[in-house]
N, C-alpha and C. Protein backbone atom coordinates (compact mmCIF):
# COMPACT_ATOMS: atom_id res chain seq x y z
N UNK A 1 92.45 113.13 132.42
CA UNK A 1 93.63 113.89 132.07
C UNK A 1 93.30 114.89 130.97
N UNK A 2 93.89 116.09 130.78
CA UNK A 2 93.66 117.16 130.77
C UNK A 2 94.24 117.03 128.85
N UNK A 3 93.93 116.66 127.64
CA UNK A 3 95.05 116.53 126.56
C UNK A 3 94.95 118.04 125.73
N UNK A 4 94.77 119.00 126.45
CA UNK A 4 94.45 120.45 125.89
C UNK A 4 95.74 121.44 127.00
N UNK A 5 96.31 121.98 125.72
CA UNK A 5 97.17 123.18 127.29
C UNK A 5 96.87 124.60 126.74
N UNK A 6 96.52 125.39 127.10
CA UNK A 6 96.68 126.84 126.61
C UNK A 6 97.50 127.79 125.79
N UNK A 7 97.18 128.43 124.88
CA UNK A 7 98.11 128.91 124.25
C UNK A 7 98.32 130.19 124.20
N UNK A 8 99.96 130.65 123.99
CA UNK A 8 99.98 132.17 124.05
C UNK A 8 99.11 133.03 123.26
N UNK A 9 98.50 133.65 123.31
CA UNK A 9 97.45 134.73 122.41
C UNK A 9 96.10 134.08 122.04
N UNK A 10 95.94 132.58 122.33
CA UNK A 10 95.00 132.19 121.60
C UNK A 10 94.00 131.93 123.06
N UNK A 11 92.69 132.61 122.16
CA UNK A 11 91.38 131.72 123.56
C UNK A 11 91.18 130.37 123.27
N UNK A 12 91.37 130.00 122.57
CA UNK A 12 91.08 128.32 121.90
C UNK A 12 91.87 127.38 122.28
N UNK A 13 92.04 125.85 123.00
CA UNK A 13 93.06 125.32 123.66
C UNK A 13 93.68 124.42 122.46
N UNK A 14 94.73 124.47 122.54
CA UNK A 14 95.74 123.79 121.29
C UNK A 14 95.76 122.42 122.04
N UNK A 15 95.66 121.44 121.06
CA UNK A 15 96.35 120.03 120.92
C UNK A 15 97.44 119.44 121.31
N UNK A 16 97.84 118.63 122.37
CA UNK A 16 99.30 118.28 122.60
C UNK A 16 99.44 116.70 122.18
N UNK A 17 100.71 116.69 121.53
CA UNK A 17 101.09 115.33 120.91
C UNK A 17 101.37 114.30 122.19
N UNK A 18 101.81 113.08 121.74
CA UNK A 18 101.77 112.10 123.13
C UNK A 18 102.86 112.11 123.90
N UNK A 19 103.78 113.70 123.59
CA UNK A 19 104.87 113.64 124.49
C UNK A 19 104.95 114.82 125.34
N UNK A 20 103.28 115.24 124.79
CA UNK A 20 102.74 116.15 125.72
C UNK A 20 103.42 117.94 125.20
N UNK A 21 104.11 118.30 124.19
CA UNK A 21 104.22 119.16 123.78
C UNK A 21 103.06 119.92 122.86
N UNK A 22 103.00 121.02 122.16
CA UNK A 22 102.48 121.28 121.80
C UNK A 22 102.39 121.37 120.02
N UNK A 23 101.59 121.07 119.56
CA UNK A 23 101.88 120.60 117.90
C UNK A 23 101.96 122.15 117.02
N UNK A 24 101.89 122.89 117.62
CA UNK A 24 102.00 124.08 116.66
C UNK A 24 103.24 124.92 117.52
N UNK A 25 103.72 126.05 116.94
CA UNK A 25 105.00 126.50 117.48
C UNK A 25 104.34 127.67 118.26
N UNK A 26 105.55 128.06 119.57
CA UNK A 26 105.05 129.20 120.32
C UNK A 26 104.06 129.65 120.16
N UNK A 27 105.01 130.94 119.23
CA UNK A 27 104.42 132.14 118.93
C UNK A 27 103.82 132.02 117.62
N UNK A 28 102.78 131.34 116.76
CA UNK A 28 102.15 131.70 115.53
C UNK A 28 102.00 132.64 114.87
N UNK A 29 102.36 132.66 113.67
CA UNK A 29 102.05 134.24 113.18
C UNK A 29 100.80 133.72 112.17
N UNK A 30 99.73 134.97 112.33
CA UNK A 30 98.60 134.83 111.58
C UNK A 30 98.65 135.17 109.69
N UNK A 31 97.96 133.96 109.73
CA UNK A 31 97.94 134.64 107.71
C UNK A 31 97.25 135.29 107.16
N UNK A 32 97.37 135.64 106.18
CA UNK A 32 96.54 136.67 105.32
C UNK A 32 95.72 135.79 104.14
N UNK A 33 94.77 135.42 103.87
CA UNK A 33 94.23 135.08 102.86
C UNK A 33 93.79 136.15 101.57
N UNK A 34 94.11 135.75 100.77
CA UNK A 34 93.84 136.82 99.31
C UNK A 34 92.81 135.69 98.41
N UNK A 35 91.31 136.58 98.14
CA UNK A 35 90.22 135.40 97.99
C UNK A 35 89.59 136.80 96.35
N UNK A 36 90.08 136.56 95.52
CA UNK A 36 89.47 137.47 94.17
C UNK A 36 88.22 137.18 94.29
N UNK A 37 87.45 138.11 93.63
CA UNK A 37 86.05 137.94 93.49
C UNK A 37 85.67 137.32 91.91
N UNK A 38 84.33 136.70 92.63
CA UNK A 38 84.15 135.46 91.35
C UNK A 38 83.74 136.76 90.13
N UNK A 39 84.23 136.94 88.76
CA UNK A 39 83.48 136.97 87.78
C UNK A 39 82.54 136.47 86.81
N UNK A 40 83.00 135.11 86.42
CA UNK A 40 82.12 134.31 85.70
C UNK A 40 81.14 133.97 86.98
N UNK A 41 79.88 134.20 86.33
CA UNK A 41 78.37 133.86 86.59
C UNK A 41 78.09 132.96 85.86
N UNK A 42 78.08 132.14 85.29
CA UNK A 42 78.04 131.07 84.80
C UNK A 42 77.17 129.76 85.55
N UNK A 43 76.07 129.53 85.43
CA UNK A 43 75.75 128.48 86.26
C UNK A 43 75.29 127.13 85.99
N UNK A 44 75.54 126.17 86.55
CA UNK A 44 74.48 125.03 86.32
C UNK A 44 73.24 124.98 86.49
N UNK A 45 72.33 123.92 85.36
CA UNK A 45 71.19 124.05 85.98
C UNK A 45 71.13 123.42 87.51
N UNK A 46 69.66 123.29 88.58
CA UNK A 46 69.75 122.25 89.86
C UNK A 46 70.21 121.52 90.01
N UNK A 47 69.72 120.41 89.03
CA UNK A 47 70.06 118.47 89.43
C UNK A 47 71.66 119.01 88.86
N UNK A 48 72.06 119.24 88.23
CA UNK A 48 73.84 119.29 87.82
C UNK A 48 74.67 119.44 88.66
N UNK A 49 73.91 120.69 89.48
CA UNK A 49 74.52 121.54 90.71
C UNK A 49 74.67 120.54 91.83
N UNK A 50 73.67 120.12 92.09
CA UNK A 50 73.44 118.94 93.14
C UNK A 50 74.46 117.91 92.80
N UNK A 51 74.79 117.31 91.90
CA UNK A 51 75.09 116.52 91.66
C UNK A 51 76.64 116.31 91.67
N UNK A 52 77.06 117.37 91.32
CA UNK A 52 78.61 118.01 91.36
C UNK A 52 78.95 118.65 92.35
N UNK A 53 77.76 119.52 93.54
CA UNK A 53 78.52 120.05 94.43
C UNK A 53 78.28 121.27 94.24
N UNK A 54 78.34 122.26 93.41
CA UNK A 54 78.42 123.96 93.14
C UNK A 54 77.82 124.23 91.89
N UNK A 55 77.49 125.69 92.07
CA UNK A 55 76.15 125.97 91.56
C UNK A 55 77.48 126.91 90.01
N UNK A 56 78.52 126.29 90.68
CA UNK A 56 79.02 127.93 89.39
C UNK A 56 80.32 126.53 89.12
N UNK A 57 80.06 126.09 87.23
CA UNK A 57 81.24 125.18 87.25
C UNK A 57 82.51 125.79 87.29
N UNK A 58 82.59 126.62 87.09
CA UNK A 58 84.02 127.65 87.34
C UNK A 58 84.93 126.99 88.94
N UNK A 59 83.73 126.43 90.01
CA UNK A 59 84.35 126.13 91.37
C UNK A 59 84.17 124.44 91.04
N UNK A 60 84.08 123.81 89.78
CA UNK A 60 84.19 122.27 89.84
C UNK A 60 85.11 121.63 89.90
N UNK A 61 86.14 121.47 90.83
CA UNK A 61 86.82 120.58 90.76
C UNK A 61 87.46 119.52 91.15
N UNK A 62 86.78 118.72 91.02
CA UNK A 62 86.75 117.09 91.71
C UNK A 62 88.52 116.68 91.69
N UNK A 63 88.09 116.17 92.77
CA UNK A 63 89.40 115.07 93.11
C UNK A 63 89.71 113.85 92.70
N UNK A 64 90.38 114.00 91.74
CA UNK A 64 90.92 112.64 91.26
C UNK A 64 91.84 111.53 91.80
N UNK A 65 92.66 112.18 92.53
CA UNK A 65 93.21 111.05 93.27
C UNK A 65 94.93 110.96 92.62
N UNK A 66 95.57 110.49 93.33
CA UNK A 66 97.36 110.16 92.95
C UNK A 66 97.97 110.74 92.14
N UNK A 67 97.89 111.94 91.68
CA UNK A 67 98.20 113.41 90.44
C UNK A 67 97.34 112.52 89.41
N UNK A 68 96.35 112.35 89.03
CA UNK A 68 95.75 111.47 87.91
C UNK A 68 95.23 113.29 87.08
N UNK A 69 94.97 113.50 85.88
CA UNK A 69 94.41 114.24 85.53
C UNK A 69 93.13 113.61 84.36
């Protein structure tokens, strides 16, 4: 059985829930992302980088979990 149906505008086959509809609406409207450019250059050394994930701590920010700060 087929759990993919086609979608208006899209080449990509959308997801249908178990009542066989489709989980996103009709007609989608596409978003706009707004992405500033990094200024701080700022970097970690390697093993830090590695260790945390990103090479610029400006992008460090771990997940704490249940609003914990």
């Amino acid at each position: 059985m087929n759990n993919y149906a086609p979608a208006n505008n899209f080449r990509s086959p959308m997801p249908l829930t178990k009542s066989g509809l489709s989980a996103l609406p009709e007609n989608p409207v596409p978003g706009m992302a707004y992405v500033p450019f990094q200024t701080d250059t700022t970097t970690y050394d390697e093993i830090q980088a590695l260790k945390v994930g990103t090479l610029f701590p400006v992008l460090n920010k771990p997940f704490l979990g249940s609003g914990r700060r």
